[in-house]
N, C-alpha and C. Protein backbone atom coordinates (compact mmCIF):
# COMPACT_ATOMS: atom_id res chain seq x y z
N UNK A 1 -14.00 4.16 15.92
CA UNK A 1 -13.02 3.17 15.53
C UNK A 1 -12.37 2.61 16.81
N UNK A 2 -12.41 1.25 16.80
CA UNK A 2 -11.94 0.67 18.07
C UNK A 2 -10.14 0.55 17.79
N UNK A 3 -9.42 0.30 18.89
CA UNK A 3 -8.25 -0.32 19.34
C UNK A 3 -7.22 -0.83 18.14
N UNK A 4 -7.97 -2.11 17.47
CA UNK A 4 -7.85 -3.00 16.79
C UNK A 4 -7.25 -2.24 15.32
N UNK A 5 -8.84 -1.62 15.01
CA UNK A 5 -8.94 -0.85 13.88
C UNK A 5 -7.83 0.29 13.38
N UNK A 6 -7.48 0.91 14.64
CA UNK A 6 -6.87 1.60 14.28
C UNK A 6 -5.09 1.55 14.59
N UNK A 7 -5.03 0.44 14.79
CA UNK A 7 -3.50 0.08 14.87
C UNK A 7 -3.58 -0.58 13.38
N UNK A 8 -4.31 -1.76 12.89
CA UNK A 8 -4.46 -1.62 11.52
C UNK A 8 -4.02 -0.71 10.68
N UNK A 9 -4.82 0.80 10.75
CA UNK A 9 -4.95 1.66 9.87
C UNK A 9 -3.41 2.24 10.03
N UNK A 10 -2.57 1.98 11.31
CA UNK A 10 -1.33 2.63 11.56
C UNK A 10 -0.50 1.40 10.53
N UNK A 11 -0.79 0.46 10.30
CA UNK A 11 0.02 -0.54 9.89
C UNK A 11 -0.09 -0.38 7.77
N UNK A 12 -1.28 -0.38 7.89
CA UNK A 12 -1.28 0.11 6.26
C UNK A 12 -1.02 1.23 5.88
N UNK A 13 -0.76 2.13 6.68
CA UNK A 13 -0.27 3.74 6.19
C UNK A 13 1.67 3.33 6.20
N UNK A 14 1.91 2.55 7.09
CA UNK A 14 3.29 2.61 6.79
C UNK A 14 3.51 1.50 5.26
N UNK A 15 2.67 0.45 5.34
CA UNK A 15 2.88 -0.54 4.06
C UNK A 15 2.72 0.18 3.03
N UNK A 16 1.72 1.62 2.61
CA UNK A 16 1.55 2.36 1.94
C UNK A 16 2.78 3.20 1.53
N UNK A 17 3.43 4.22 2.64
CA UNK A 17 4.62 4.19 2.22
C UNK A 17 6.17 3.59 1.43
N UNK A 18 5.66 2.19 2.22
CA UNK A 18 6.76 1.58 1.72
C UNK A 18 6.55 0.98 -0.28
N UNK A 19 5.31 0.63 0.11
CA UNK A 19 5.12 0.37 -1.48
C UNK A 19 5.13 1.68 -2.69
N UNK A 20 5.25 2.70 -1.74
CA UNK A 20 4.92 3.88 -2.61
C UNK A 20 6.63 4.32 -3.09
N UNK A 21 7.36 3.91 -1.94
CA UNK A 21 8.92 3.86 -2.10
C UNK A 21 9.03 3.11 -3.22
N UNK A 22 8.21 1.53 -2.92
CA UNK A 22 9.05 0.69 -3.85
C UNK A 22 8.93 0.76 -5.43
N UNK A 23 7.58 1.43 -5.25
CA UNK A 23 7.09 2.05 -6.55
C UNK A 23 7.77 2.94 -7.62
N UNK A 24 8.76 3.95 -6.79
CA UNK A 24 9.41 5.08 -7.36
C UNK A 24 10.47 4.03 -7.85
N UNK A 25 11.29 3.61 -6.62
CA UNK A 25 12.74 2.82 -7.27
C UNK A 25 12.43 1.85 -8.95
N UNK A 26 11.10 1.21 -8.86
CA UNK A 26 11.00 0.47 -9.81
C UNK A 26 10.91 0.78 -11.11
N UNK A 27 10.24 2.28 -11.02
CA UNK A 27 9.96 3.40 -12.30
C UNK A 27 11.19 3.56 -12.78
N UNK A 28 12.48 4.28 -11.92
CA UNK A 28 13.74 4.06 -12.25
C UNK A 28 14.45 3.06 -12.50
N UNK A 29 14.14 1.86 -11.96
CA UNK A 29 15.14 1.04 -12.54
C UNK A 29 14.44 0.04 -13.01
N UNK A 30 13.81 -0.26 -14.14
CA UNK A 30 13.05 -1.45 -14.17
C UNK A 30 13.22 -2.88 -14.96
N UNK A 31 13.82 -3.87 -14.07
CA UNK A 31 14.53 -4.91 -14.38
C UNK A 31 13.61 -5.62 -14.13
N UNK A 32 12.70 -6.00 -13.78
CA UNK A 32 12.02 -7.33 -13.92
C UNK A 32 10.44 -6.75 -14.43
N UNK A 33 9.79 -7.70 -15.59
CA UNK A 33 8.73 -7.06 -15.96
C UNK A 33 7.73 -7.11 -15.07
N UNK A 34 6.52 -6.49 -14.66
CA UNK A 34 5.78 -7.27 -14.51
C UNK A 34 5.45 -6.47 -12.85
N UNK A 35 6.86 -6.24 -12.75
CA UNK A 35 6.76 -5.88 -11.22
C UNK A 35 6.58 -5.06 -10.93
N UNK A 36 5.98 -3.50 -11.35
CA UNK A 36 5.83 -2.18 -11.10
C UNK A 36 4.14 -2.22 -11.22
N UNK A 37 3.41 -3.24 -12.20
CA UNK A 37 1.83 -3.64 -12.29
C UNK A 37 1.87 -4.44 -11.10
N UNK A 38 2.58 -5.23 -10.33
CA UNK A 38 1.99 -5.95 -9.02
C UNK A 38 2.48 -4.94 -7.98
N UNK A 39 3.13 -3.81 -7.72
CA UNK A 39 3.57 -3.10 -6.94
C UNK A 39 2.16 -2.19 -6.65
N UNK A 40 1.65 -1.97 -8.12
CA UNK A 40 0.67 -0.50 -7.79
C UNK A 40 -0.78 -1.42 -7.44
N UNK A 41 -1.18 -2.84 -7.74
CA UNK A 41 -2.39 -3.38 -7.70
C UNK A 41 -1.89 -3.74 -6.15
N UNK A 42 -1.27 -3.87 -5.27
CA UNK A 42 -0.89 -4.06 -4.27
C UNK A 42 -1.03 -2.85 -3.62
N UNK A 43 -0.71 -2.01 -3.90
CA UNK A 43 -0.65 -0.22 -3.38
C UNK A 43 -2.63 -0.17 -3.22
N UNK A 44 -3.25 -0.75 -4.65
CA UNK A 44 -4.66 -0.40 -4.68
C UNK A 44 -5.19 -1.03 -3.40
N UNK A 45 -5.25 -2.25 -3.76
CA UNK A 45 -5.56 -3.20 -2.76
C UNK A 45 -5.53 -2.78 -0.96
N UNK A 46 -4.57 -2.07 -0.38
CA UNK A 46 -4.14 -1.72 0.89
C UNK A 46 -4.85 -0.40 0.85
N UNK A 47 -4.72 0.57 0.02
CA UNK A 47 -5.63 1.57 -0.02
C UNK A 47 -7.36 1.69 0.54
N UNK A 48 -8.16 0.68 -0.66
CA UNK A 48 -9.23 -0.14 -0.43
C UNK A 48 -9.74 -0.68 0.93
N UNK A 49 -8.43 -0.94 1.52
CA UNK A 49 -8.92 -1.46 2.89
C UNK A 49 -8.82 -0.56 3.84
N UNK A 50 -7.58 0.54 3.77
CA UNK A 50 -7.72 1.66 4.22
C UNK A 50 -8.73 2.92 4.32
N UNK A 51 -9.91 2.98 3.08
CA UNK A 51 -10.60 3.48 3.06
C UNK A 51 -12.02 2.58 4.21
N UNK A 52 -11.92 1.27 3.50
CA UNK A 52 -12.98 0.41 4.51
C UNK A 52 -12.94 0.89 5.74
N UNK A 53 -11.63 0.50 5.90
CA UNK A 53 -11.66 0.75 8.06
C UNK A 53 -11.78 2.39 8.35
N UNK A 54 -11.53 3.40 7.38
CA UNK A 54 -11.64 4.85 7.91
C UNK A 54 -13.61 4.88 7.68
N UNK A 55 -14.13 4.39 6.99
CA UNK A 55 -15.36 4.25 6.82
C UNK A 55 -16.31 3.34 8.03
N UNK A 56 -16.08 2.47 8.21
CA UNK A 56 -16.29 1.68 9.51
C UNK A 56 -16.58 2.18 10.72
């Protein structure tokens, strides 16, 4: 894994966190519909690419 790749992979492990945060707060408080299904297809999505580049 080159340079590139793996500052990437440092960058989606923290977006991972954070969506995984935003994920919990939303379970608890959930005021807008809609938004806890675009939180986790967003969580998938960054995952997906996280697996790509550890595969690469």
């Amino acid at each position: 894994m080159d340079k590139k790749a793996k500052k990437r992979l440092a960058v989606i492990r923290k977006k991972q966190k954070d969506l995984q945060h935003k994920i919990m707060c939303v379970k608890q408080q959930n005021d807008e519909p809609g938004e806890l299904e675009a939180l986790e297809a967003e969580l998938a999505r960054i995952t997906a690419e996280a697996e790509a580049l550890k595969n690469s």
